[in-house]
N, C-alpha and C. Protein backbone atom coordinates (compact mmCIF):
# COMPACT_ATOMS: atom_id res chain seq x y z
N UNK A 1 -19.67 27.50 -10.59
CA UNK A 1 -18.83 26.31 -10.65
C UNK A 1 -17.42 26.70 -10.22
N UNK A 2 -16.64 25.83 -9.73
CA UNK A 2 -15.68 25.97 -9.00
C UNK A 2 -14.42 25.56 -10.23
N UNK A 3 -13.44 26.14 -10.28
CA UNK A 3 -12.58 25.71 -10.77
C UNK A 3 -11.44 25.23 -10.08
N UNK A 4 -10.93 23.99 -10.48
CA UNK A 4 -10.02 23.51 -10.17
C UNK A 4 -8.84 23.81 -9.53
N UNK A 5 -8.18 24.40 -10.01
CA UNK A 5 -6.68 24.72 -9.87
C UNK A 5 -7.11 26.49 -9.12
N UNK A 6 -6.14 26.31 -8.25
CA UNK A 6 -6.14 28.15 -7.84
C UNK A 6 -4.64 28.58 -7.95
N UNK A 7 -4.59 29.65 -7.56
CA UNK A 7 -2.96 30.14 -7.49
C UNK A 7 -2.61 30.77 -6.28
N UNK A 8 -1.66 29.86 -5.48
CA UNK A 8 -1.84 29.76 -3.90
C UNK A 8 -2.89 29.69 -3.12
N UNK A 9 -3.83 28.78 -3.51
CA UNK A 9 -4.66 28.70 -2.45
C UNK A 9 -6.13 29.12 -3.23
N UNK A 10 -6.00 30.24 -4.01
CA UNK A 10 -7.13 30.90 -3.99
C UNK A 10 -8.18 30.13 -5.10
N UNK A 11 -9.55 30.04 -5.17
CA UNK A 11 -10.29 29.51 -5.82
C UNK A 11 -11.00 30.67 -6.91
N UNK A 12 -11.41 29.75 -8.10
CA UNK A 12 -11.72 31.36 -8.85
C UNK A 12 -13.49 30.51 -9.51
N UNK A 13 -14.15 30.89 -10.13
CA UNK A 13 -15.42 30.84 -10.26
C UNK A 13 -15.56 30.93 -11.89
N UNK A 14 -16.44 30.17 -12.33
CA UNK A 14 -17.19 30.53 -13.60
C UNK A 14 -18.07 30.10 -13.82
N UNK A 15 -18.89 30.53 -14.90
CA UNK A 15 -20.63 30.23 -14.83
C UNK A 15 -20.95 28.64 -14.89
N UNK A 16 -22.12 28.81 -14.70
CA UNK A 16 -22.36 27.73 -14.32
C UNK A 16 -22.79 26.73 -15.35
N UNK A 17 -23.13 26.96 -16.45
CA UNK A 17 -23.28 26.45 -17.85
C UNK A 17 -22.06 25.61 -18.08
N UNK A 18 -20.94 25.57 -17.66
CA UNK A 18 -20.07 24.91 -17.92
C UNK A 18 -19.56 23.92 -16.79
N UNK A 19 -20.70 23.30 -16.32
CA UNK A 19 -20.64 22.26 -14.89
C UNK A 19 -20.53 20.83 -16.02
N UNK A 20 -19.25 20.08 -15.70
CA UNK A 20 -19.46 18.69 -16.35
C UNK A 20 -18.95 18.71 -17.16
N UNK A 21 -18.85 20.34 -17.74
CA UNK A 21 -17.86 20.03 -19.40
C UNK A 21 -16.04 19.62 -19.19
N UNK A 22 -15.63 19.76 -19.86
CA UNK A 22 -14.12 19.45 -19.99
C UNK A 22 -13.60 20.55 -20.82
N UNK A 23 -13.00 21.37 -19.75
CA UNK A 23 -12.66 22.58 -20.13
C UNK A 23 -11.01 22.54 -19.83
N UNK A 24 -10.26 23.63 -20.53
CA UNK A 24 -8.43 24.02 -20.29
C UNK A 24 -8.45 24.97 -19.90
N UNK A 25 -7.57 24.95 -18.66
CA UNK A 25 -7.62 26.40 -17.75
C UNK A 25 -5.81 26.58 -18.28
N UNK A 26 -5.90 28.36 -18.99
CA UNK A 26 -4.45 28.85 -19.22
C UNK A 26 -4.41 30.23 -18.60
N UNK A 27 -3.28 30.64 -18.13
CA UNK A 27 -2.67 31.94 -17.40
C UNK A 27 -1.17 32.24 -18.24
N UNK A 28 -1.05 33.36 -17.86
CA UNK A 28 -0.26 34.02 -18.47
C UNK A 28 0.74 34.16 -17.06
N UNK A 29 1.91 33.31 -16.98
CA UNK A 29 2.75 33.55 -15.43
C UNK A 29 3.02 34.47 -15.02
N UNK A 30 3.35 35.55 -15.53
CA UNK A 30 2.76 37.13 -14.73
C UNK A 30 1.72 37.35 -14.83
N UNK A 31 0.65 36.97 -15.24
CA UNK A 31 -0.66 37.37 -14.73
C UNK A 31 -1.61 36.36 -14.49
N UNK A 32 -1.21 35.97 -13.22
CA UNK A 32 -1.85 34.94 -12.72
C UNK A 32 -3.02 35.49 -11.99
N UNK A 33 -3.67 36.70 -11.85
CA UNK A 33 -5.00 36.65 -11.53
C UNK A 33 -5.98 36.84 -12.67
N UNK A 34 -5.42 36.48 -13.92
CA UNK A 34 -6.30 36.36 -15.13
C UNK A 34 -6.52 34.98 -15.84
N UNK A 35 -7.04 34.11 -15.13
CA UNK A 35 -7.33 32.81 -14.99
C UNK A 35 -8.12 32.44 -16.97
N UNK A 36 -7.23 32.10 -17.80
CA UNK A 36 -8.67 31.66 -18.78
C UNK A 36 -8.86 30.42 -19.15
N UNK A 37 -10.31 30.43 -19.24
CA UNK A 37 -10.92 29.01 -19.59
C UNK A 37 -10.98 28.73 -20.83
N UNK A 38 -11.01 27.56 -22.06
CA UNK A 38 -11.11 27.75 -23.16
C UNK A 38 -11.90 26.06 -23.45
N UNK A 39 -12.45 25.99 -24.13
CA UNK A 39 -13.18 24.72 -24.84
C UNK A 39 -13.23 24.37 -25.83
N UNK A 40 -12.41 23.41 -25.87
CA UNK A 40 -12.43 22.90 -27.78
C UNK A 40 -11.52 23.91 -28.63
N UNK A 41 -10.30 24.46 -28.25
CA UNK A 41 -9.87 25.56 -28.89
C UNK A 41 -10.60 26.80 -28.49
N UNK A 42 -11.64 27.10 -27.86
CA UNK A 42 -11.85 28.34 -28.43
C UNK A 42 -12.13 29.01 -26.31
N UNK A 43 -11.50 30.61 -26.72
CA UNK A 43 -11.59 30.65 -25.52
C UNK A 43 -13.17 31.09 -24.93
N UNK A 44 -13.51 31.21 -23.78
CA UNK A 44 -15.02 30.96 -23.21
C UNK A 44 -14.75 32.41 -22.30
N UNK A 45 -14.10 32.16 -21.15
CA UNK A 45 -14.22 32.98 -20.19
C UNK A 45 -13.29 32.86 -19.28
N UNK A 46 -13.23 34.07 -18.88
CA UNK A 46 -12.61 34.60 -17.41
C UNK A 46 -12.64 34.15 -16.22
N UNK A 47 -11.94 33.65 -15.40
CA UNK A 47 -12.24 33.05 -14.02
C UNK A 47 -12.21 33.89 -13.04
N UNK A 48 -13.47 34.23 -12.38
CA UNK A 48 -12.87 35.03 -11.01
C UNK A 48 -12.49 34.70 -9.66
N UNK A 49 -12.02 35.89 -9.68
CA UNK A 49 -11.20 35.03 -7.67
C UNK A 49 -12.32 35.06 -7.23
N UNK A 50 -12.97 34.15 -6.25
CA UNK A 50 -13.89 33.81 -5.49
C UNK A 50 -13.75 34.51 -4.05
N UNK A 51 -14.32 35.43 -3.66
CA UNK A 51 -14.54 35.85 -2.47
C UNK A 51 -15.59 35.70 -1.76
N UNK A 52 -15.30 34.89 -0.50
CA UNK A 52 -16.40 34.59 0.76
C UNK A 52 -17.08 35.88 0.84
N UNK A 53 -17.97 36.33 1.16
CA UNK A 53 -18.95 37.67 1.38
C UNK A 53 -18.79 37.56 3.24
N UNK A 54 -18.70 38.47 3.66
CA UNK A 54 -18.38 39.15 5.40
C UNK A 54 -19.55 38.74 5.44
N UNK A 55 -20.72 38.66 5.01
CA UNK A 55 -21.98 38.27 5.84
C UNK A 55 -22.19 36.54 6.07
N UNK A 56 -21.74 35.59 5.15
CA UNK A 56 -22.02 34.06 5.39
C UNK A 56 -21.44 33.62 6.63
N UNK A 57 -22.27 32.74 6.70
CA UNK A 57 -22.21 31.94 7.98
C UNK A 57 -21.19 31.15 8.18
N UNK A 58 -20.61 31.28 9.42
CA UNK A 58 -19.28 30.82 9.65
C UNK A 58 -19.59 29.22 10.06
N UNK A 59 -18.98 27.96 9.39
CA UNK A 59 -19.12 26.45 10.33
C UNK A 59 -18.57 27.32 11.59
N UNK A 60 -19.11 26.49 12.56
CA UNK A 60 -18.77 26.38 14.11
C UNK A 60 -17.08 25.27 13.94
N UNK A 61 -15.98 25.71 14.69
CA UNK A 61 -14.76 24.92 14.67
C UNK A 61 -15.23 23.83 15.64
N UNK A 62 -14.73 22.65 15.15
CA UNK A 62 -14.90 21.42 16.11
C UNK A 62 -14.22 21.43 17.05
N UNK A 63 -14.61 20.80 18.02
CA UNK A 63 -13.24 20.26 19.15
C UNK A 63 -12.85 18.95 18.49
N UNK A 64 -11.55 19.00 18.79
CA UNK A 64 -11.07 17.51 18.99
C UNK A 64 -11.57 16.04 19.14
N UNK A 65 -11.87 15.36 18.42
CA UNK A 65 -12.06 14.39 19.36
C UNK A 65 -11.36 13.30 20.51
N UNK A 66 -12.07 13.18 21.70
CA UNK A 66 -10.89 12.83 22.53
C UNK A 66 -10.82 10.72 22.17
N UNK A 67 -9.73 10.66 22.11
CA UNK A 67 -8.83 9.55 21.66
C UNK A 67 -10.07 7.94 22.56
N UNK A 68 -10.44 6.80 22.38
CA UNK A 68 -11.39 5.94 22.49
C UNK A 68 -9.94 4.84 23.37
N UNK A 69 -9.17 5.17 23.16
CA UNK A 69 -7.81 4.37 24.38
C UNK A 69 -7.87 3.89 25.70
N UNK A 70 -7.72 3.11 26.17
CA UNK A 70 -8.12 2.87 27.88
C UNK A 70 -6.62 3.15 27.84
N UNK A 71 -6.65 3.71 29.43
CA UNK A 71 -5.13 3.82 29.62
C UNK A 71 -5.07 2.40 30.54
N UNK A 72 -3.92 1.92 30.63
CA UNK A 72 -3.61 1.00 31.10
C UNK A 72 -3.99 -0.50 30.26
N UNK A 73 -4.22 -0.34 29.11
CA UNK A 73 -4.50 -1.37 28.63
C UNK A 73 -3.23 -1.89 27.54
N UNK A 74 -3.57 -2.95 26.69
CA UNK A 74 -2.35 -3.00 25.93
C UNK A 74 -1.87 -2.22 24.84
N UNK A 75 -0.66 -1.93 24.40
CA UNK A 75 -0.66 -1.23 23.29
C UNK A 75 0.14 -1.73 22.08
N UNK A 76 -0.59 -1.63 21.17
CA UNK A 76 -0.71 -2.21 19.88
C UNK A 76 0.53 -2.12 19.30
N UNK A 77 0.88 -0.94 19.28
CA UNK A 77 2.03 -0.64 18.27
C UNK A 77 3.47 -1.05 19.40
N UNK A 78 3.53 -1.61 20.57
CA UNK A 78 4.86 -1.81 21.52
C UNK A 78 4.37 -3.61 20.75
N UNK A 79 3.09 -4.11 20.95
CA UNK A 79 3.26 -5.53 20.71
C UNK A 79 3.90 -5.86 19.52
N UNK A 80 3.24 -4.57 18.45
CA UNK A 80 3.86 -5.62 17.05
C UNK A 80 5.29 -5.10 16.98
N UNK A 81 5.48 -4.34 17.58
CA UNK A 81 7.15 -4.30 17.37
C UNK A 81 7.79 -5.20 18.10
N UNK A 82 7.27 -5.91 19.36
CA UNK A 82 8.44 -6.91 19.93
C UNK A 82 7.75 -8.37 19.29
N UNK A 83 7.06 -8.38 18.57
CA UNK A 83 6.47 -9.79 17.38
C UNK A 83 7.82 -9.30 16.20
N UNK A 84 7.67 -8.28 15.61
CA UNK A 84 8.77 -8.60 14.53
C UNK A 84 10.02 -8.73 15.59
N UNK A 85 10.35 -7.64 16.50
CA UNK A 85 11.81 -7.94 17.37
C UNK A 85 12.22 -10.12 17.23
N UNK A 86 11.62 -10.44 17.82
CA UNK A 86 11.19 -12.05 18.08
C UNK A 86 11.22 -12.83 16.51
N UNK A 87 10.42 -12.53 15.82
CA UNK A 87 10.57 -13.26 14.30
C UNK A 87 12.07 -12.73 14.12
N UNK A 88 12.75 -11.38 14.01
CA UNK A 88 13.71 -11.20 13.53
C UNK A 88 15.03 -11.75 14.53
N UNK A 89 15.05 -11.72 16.03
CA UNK A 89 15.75 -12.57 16.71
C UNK A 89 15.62 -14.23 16.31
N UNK A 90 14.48 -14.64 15.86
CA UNK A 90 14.94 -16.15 15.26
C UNK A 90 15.14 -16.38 13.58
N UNK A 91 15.30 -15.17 13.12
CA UNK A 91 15.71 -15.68 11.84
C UNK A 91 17.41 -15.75 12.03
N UNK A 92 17.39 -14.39 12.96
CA UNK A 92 19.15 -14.32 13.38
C UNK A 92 20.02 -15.32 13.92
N UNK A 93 19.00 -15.88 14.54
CA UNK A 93 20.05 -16.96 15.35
C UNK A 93 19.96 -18.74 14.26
N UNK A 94 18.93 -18.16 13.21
CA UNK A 94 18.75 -19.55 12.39
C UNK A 94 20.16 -19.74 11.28
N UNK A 95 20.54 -17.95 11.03
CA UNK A 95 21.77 -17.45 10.46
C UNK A 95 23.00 -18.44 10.68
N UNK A 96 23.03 -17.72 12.58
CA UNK A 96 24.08 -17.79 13.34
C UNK A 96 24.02 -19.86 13.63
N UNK A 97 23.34 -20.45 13.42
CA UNK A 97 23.24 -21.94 13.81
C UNK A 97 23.62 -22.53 12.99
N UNK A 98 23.57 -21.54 11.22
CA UNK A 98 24.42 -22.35 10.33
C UNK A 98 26.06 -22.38 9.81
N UNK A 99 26.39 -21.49 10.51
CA UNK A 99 27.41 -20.80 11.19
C UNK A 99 28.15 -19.70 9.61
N UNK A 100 26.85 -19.13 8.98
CA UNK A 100 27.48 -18.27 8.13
C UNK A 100 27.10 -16.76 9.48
N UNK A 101 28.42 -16.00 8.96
CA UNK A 101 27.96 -14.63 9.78
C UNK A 101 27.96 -13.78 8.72
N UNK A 102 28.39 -13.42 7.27
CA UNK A 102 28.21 -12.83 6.10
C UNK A 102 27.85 -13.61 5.26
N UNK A 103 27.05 -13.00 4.31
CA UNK A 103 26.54 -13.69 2.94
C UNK A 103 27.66 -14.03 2.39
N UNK A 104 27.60 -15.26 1.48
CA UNK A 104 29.28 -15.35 0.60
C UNK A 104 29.23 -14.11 -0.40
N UNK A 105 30.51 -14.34 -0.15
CA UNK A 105 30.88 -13.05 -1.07
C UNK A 105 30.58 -13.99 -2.42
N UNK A 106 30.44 -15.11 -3.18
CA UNK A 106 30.82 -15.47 -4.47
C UNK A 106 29.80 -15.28 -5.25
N UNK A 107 28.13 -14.77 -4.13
CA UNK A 107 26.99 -14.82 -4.70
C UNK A 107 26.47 -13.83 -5.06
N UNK A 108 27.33 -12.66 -4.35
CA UNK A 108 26.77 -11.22 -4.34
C UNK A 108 27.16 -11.18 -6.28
N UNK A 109 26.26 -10.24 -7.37
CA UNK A 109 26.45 -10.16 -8.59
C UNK A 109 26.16 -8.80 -8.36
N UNK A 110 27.01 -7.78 -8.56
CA UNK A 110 27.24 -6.24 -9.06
C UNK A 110 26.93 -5.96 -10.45
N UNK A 111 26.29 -4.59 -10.47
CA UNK A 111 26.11 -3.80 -11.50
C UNK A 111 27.59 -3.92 -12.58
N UNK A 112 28.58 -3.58 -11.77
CA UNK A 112 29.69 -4.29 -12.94
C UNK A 112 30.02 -5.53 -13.74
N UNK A 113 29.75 -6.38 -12.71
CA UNK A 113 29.91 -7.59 -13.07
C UNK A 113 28.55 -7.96 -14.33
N UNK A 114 27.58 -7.45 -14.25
CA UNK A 114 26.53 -7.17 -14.90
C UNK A 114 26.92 -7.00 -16.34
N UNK A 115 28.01 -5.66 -16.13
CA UNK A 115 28.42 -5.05 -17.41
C UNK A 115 29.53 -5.73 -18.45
N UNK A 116 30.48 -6.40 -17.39
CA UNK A 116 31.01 -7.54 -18.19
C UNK A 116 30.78 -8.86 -18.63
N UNK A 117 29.75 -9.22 -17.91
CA UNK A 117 28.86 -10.15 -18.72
C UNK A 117 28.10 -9.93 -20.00
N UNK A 118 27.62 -8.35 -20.05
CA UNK A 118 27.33 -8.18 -21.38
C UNK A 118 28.45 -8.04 -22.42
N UNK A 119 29.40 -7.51 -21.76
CA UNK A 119 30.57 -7.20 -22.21
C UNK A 119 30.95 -8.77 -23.41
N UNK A 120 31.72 -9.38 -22.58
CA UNK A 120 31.65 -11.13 -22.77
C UNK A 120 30.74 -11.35 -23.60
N UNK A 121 29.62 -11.29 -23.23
CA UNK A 121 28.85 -11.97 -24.68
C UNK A 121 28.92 -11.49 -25.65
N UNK A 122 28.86 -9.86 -25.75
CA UNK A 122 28.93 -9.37 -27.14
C UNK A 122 29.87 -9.18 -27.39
N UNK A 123 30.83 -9.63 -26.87
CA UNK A 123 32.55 -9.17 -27.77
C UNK A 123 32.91 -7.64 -27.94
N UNK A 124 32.08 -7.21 -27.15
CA UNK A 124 32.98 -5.61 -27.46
C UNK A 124 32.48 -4.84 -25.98
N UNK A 125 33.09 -3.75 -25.74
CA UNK A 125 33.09 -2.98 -24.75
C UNK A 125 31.99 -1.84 -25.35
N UNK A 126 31.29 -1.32 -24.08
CA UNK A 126 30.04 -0.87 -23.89
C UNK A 126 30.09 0.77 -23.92
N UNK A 127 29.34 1.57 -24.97
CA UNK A 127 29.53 2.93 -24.89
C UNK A 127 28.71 3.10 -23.65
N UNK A 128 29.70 4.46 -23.35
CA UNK A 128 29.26 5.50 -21.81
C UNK A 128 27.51 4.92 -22.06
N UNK A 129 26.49 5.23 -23.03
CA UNK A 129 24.73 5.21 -22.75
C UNK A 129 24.95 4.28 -22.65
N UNK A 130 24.93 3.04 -23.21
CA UNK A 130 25.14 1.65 -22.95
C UNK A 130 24.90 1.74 -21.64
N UNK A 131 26.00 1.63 -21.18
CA UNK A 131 26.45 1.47 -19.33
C UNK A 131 25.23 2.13 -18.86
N UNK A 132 24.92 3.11 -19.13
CA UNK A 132 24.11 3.82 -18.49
C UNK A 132 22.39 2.91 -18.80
N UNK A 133 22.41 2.18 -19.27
CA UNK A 133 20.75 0.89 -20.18
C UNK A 133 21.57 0.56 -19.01
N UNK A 134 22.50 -0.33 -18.75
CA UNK A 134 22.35 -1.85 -18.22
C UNK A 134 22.39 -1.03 -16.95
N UNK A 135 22.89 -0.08 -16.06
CA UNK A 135 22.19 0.11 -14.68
C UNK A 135 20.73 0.43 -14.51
N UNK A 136 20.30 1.43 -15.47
CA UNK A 136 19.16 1.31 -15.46
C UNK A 136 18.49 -0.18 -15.24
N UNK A 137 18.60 -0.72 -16.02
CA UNK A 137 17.79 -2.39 -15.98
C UNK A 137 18.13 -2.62 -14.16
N UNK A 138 19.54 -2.73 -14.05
CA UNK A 138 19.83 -3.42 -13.00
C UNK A 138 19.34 -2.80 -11.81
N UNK A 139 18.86 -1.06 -11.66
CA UNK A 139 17.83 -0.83 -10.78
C UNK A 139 16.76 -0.86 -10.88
N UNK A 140 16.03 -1.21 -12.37
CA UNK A 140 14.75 -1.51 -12.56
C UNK A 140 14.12 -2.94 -12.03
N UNK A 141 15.15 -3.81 -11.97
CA UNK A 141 15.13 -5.00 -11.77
C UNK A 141 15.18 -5.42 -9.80
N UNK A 142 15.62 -4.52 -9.49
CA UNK A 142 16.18 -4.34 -7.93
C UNK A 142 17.24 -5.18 -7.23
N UNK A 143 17.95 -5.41 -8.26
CA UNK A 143 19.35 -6.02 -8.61
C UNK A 143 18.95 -7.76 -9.35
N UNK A 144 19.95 -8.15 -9.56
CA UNK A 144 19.73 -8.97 -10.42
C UNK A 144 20.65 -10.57 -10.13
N UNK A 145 20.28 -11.56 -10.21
CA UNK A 145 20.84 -13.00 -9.88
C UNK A 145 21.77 -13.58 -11.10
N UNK A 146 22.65 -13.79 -10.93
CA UNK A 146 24.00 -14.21 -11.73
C UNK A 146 23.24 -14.96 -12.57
N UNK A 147 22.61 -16.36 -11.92
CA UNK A 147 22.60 -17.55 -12.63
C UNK A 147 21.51 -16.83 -14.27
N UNK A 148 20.34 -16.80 -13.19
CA UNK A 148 19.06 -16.10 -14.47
C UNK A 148 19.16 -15.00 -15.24
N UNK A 149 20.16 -14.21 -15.04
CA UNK A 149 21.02 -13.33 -15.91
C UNK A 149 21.86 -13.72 -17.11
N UNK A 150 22.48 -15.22 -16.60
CA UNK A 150 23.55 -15.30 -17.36
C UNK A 150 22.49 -16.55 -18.17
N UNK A 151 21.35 -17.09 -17.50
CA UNK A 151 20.51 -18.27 -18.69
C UNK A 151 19.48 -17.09 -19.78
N UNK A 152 19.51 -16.06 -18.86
CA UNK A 152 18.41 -15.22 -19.92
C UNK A 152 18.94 -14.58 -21.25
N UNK A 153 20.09 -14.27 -20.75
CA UNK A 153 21.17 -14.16 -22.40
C UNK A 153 21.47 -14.44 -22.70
N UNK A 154 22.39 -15.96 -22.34
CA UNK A 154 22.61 -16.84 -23.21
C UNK A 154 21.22 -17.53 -24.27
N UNK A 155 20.23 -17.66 -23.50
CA UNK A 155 19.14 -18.01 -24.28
C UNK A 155 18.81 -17.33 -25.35
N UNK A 156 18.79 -15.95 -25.11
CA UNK A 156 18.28 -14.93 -26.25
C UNK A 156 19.41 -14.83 -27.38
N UNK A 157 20.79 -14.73 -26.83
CA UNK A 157 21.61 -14.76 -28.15
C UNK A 157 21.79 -15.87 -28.87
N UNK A 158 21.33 -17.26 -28.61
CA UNK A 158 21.54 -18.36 -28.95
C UNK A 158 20.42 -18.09 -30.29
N UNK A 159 18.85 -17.41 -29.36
CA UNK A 159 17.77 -17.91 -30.64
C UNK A 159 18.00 -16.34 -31.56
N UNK A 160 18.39 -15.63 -30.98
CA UNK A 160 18.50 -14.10 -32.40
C UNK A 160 19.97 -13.42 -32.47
N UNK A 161 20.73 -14.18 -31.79
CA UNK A 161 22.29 -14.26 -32.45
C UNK A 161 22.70 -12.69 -31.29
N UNK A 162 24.18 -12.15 -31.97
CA UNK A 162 24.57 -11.17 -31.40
C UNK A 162 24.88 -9.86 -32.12
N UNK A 163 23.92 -9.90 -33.10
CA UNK A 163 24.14 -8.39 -33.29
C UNK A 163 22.90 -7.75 -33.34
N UNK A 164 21.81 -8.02 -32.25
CA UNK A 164 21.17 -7.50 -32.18
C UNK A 164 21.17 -5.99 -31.26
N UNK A 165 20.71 -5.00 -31.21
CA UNK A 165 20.74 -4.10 -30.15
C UNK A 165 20.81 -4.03 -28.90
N UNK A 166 20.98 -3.73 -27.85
CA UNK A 166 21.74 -3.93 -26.66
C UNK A 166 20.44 -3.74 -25.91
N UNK A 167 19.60 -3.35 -26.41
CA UNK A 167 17.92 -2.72 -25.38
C UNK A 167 17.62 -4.42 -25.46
N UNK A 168 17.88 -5.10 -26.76
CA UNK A 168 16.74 -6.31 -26.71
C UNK A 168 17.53 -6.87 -25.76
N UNK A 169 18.92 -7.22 -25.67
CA UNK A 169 19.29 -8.27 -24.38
C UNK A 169 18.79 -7.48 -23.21
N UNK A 170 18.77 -6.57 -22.80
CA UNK A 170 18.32 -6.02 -21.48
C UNK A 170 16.98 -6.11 -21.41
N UNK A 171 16.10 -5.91 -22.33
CA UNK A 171 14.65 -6.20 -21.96
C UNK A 171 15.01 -7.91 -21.76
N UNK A 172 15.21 -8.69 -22.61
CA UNK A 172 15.11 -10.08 -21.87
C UNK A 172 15.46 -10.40 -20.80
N UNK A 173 16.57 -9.52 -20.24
CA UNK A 173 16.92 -9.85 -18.79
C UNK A 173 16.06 -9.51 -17.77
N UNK A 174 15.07 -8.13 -18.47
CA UNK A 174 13.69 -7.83 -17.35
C UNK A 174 12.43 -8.80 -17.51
N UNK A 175 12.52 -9.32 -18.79
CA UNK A 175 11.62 -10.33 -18.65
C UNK A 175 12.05 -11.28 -18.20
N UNK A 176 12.89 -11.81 -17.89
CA UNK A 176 13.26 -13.07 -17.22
C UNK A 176 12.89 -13.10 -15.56
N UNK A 177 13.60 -11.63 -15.05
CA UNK A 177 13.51 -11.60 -13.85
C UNK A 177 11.78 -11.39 -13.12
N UNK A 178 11.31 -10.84 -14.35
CA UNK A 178 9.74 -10.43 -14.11
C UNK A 178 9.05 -11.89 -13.94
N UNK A 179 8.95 -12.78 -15.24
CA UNK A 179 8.74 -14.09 -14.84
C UNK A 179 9.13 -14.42 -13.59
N UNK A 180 10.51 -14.14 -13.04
CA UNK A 180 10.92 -15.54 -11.86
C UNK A 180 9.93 -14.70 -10.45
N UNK A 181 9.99 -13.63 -10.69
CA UNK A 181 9.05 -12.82 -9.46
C UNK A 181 7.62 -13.04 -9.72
N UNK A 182 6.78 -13.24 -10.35
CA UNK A 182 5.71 -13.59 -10.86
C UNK A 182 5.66 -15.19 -10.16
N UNK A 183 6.59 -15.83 -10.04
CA UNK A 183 6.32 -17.85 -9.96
C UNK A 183 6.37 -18.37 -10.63
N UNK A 184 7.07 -17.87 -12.71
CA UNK A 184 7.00 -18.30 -13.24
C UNK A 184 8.30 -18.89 -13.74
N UNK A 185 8.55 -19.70 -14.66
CA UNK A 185 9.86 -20.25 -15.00
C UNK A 185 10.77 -19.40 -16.69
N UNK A 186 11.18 -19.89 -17.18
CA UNK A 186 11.92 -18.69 -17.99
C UNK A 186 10.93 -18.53 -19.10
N UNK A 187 10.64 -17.04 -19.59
CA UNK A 187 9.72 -17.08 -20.74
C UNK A 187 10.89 -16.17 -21.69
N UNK A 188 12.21 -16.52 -22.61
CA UNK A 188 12.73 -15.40 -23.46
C UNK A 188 12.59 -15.96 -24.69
């Protein structure tokens, strides 16, 4: 039976009575050619390095196979790139027809702005880990929308007030956003 794991490459062997079982393979990191197996607590056996024997039969190396392509025909990967080129030239110019050329700035909502909104609601300023929860959320979330941010906590402190722990408003803010990505409407 073959064991699993080798050390660089190499494969090591043990009897064969132990095909199927669920065994723990431990080494000692300087002595990694002393492979041991153990079962249920108790140790079993030795793994050996597995060596090919000079006499077995070598597979024959394949050739290549040569590629099934017509030349001169169309190619797949130039079409779908000038299909997105084309979808993405008319979303651009659907941009440019409404005559915004940047997103408003009033919509973009930052990780800071994030933080003083929690800030604001709970009446006090946020220890260093703190700060460090609400970015987390806010890259767990893959940024986050003012409005459903600011209904998902107001909702939650309304029904369990504000001195609750700072994890529960941030999980509601991942459940909120999880709902609105899901298709669903607010569940806090």
């Amino acid at each position: 039976m073959w064991v699993p794991r080798g050390n660089g490459g190499v494969k090591y062997l043990v009897h064969d009575d132990l095909a199927g079982e669920e065994v723990q393979i431990r080494y000692h990191p300087r002595q990694r050619d002393r492979i041991q197996i153990w079962m249920e607590g108790r140790f079993v056996q030795y793994a050996e390095p597995y060596e090919v024997p000079a006499n077995s039969p070598k597979r024959p190396k394949q050739e290549p196979q040569p590629s099934f392509r017509r030349k001169g025909g169309p190619n797949l990967v130039h079409m779908l790139v000038a299909e997105r080129e084309q979808k993405l030239a008319a979303k651009l110019q659907a941009i440019r027809s409404t005559g915004r050329t940047a997103p408003d700035e009033g919509r973009i909502f930052t990780e800071s702005e994030f933080v003083t909104l929690l800030c604001s609601l709970l009446g006090r300023s946020l220890e260093p880990l703190e700060t460090e929860w609400a970015f987390g959320t806010w890259r767990r979330c893959g940024g986050l929308d003012r409005e459903r941010t600011t209904t998902a906590l107001t909702r939650f402190a309304a029904r369990q007030g504000l001195k609750m722990h700072l994890s529960y408003y941030l999980e509601a803010v991942e459940r909120a956003h999880l709902q609105a990505r899901k298709g669903g409407g607010f569940v806090v």
